[in-house]
Protein backbone atom coordinates (compact mmCIF):
# COMPACT_ATOMS: atom_id res chain seq x y z
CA UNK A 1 69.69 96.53 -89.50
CA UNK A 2 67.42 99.53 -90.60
CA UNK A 3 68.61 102.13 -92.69
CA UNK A 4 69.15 105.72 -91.70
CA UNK A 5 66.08 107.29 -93.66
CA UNK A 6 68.42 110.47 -93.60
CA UNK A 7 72.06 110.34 -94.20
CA UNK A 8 74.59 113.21 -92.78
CA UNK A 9 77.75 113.78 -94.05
CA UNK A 10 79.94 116.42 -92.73
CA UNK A 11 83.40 117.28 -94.92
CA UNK A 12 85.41 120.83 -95.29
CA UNK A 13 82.31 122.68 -92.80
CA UNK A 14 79.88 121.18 -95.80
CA UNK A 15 77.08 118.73 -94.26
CA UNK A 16 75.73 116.60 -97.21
CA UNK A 17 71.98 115.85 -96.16
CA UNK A 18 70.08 113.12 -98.44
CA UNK A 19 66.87 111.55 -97.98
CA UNK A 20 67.05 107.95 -98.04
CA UNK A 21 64.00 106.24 -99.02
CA UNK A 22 64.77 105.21 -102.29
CA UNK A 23 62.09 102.35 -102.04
CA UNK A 24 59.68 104.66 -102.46
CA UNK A 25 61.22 107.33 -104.34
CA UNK A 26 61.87 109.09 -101.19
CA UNK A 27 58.01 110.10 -100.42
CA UNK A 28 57.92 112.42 -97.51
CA UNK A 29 55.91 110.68 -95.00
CA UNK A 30 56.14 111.95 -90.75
CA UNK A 31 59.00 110.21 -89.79
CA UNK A 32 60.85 111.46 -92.98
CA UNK A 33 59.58 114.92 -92.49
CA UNK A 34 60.22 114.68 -88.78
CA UNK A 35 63.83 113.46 -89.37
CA UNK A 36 64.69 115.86 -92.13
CA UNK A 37 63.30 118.90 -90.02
CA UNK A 38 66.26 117.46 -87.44
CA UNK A 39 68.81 116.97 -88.82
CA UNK A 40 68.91 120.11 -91.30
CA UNK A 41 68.52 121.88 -87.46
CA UNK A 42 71.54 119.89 -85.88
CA UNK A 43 73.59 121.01 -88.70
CA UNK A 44 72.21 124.93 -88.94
CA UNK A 45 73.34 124.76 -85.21
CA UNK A 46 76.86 122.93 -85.47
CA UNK A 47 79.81 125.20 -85.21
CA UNK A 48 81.46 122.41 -88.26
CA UNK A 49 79.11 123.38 -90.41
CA UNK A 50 78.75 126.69 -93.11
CA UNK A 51 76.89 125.51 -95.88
CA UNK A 52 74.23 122.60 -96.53
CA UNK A 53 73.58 120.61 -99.49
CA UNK A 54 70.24 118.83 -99.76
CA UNK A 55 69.68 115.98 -102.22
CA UNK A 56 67.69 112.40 -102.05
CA UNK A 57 68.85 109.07 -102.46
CA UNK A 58 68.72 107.48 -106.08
CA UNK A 59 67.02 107.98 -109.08
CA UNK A 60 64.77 111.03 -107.65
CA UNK A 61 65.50 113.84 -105.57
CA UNK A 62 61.72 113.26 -104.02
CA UNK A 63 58.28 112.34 -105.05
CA UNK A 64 56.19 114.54 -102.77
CA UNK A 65 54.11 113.70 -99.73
CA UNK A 66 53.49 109.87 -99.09
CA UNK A 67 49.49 109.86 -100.09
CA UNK A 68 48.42 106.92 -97.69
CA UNK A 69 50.29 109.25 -94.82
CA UNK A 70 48.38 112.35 -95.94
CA UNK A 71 45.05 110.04 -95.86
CA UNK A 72 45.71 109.23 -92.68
CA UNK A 73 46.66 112.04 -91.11
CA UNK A 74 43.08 113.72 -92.42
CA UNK A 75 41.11 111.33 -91.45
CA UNK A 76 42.64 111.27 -87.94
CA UNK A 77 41.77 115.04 -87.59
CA UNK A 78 38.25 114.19 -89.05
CA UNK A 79 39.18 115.84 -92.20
CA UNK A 80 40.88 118.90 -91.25
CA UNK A 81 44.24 120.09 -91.29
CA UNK A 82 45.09 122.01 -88.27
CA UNK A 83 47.85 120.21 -87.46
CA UNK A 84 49.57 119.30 -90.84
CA UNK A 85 53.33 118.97 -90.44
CA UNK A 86 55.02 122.10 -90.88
CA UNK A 87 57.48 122.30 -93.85
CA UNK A 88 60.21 119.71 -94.02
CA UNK A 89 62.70 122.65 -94.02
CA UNK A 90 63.03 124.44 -90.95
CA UNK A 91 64.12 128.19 -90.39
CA UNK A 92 67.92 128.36 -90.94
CA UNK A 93 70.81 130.74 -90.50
CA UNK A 94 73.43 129.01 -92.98
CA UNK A 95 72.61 128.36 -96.53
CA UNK A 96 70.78 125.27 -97.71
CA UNK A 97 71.97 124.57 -101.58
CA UNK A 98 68.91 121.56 -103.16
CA UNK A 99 70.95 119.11 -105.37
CA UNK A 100 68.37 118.08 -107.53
CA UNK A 101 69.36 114.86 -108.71
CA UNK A 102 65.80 113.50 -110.27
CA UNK A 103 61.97 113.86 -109.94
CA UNK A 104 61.19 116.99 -107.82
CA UNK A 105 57.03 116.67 -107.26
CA UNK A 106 54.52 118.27 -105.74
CA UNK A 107 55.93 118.22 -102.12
CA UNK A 108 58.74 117.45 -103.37
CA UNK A 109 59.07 120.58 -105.24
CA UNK A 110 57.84 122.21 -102.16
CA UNK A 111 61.12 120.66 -100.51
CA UNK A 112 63.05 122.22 -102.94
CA UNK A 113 61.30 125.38 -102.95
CA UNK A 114 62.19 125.58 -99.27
CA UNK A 115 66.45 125.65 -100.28
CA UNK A 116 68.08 128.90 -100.76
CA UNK A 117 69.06 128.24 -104.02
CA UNK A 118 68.95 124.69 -106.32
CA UNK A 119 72.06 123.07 -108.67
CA UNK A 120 69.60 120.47 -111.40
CA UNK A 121 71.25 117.59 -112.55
CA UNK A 122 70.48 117.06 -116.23
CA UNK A 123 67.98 114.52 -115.22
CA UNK A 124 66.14 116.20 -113.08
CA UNK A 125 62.25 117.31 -113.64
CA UNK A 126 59.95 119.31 -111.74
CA UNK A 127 56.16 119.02 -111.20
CA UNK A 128 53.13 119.92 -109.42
CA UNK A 129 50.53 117.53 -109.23
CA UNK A 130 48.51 118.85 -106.44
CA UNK A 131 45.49 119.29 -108.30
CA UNK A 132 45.64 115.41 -109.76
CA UNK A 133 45.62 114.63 -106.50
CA UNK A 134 42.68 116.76 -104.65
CA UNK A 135 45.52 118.25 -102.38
CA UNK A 136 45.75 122.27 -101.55
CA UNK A 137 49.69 123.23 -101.40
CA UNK A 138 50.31 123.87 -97.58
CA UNK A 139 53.65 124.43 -97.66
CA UNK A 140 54.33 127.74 -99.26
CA UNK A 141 54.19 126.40 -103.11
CA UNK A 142 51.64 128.98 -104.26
CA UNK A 143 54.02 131.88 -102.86
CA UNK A 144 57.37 130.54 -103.74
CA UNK A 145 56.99 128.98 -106.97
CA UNK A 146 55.73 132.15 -108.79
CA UNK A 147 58.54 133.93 -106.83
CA UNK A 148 61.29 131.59 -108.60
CA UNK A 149 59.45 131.72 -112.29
CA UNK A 150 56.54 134.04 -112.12
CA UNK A 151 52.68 133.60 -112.18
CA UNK A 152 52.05 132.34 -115.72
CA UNK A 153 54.66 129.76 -115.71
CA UNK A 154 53.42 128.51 -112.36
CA UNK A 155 49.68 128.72 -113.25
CA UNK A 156 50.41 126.65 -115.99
CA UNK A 157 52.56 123.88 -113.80
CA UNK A 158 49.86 123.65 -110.88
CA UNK A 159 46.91 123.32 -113.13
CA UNK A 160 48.25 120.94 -115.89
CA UNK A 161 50.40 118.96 -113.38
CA UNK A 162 52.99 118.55 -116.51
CA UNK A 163 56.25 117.90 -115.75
CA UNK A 164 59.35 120.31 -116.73
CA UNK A 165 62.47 119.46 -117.64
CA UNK A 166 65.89 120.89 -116.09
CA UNK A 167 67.30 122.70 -118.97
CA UNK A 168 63.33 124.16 -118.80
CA UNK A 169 63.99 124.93 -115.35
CA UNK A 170 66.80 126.80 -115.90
CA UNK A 171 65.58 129.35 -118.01
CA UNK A 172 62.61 130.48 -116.11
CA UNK A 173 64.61 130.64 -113.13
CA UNK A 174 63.81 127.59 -111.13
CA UNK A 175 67.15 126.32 -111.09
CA UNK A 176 70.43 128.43 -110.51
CA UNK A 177 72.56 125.71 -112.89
CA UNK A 178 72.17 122.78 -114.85
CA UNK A 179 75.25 119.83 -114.42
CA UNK A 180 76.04 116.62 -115.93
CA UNK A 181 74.71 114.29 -113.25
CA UNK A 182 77.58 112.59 -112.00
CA UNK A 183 79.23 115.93 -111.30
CA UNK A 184 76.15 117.53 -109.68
CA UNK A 185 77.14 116.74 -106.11
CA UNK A 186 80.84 117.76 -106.86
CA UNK A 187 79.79 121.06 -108.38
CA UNK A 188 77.70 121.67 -105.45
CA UNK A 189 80.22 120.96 -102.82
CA UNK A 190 82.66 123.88 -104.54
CA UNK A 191 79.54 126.21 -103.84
CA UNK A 192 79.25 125.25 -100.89
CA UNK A 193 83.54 125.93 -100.24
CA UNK A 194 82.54 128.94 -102.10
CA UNK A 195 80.56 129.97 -99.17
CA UNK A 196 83.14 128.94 -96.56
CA UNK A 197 85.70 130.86 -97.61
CA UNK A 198 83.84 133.80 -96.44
CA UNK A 199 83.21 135.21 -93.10
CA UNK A 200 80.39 132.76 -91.64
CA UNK A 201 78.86 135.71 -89.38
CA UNK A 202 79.03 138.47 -92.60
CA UNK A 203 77.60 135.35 -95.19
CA UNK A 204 74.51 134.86 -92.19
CA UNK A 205 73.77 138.41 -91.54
CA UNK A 206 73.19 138.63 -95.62
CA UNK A 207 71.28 135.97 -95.90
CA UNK A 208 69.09 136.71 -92.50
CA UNK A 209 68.48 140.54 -94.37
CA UNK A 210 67.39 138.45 -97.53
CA UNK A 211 64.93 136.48 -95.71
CA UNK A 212 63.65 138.55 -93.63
CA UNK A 213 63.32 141.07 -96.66
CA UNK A 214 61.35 138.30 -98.57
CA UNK A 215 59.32 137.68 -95.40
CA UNK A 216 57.53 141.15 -95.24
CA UNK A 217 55.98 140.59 -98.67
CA UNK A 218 55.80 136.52 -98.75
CA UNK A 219 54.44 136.33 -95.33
CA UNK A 220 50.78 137.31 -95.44
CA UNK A 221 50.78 135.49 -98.83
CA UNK A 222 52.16 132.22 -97.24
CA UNK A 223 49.65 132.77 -94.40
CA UNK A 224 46.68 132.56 -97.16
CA UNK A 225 47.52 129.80 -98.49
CA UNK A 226 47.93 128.08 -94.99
CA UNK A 227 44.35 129.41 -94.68
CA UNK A 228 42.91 127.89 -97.45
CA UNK A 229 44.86 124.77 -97.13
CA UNK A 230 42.57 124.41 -94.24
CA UNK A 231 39.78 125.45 -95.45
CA UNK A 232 39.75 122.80 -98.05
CA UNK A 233 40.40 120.00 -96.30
CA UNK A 234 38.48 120.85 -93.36
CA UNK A 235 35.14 120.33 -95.76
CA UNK A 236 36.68 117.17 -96.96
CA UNK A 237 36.45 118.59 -100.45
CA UNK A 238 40.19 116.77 -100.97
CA UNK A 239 38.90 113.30 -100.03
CA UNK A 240 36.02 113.44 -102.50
CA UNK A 241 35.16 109.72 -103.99
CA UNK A 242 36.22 111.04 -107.69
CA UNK A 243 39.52 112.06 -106.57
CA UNK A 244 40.56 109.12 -104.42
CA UNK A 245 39.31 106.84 -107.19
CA UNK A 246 41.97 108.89 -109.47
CA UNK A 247 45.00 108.25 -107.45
CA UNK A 248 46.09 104.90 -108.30
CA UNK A 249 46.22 105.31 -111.61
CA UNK A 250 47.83 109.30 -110.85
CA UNK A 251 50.66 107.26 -108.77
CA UNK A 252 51.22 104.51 -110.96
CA UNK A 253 51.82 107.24 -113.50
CA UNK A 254 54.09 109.46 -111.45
CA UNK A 255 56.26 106.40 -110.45
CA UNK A 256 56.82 105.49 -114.27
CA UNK A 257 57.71 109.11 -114.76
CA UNK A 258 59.95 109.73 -111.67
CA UNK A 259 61.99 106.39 -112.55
């Protein structure tokens, strides 16, 4: 029998959502992305559910976009990217909380980026390896990242692909807390009762004004990055022979380091 690739768990109006790839470190490939999209939409639209936790299956919360996917999909569209999948989180009205358990990377960090707010475990680490990997960020990295720790911190993550570590990630803002790791699903459940004990409609309308808020400034900015996503793949400048003779030994790497 196959395994769910994402698991749902429902308890006290609190839907536990965790990828479930762990074979491959939870790599975001289209029927992950696909699935992940759904489900985090069936909960946002169940009347048992007020908060959302999202969090991967063990050791790594997730280690970006599944590179033989993203070949494949480029090469189907003759090297553009028109119809790249759209981000793994969809628009929501209830709060999504990102349990970080491990290795957030590249897409990965994207996926985490897309959460309202993210609880690290002590193990966790966060990196962006586009540029290792001859990939543009698509999915809103280059607006949301500086957001959450500001443009010199973030230059300095997408251009030396180095990894940071949670305590790290807590002071420049990435993370909202830092927990043992074998109380970091605990400690994010009690947010999320936190946020049930209020009124549901009240908590939404606050969070709808935040977003849209954030929307008037990050929108055009998210919209030129989509643009050169495009751009760059559409010339086939991310499927250059140097780069693709660069990724083995880039994913052999990042597998040692999100272990």
């Amino acid at each position: 029998m196959t395994a769910e690739i994402v698991l749902v768990d429902v308890d006290d109006r609190v839907a536990t959502v965790t990828l479930n790839r762990p074979e491959v470190r939870n790599a975001l490939n289209a029927e992950l992305i696909d699935t992940v999209r759904t489900r985090l939409a069936e909960c946002d639209a169940s009347e048992n559910v007020d908060a959302m936790i999202l969090t991967g299956s063990e050791p790594v919360f997730c280690a970006g976009v599944d590179l033989s996917y993203l070949d494949n999909r480029m090469q189907q569209e003759g090297g553009g990217a028109a119809t790249f999948p759209d981000h793994p989180v969809p628009p929501h009205t209830k709060p999504i909380i990102g349990a970080i358990n491990g290795a957030a990377v590249t897409g990965g960090l994207e996926l985490a980026l897309g959460c309202d707010f993210l609880v690290a475990s002590e193990r966790a680490r966060f990196a962006d390896t586009h540029a290792r990997v001859g990939v543009v960020p698509g999915w809103r990295l280059t607006v949301e990242l500086p957001e959450a720790i500001g443009y010199r911190r973030a230059k300095e993550m997408s251009i030396t692909g180095n990894f940071v570590d949670a305590q790290t990630a807590l002071v420049w803002g990435l993370v909202n807390h830092v927990v043992p790791h074998e109380e970091l699903l605990p400690f994010c459940r009690k947010l999320g009762a936190d946020i049930v004990s209020n009124d549901g409609a009240t908590a939404r309308a606050i969070l709808a004004t935040y977003d849209a808020e954030r929307e008037t400034v990050d929108g055009p900015r998210a919209d030129m990055e989509l643009e050169r996503f495009r751009a760059w793949h559409a010339e086939g400048k991310g499927a250059e022979a140097a780069v693709m003779q660069r990724r083995d030994a880039v994913i052999a790497r990042g597998r040692r380091q999100t272990r």
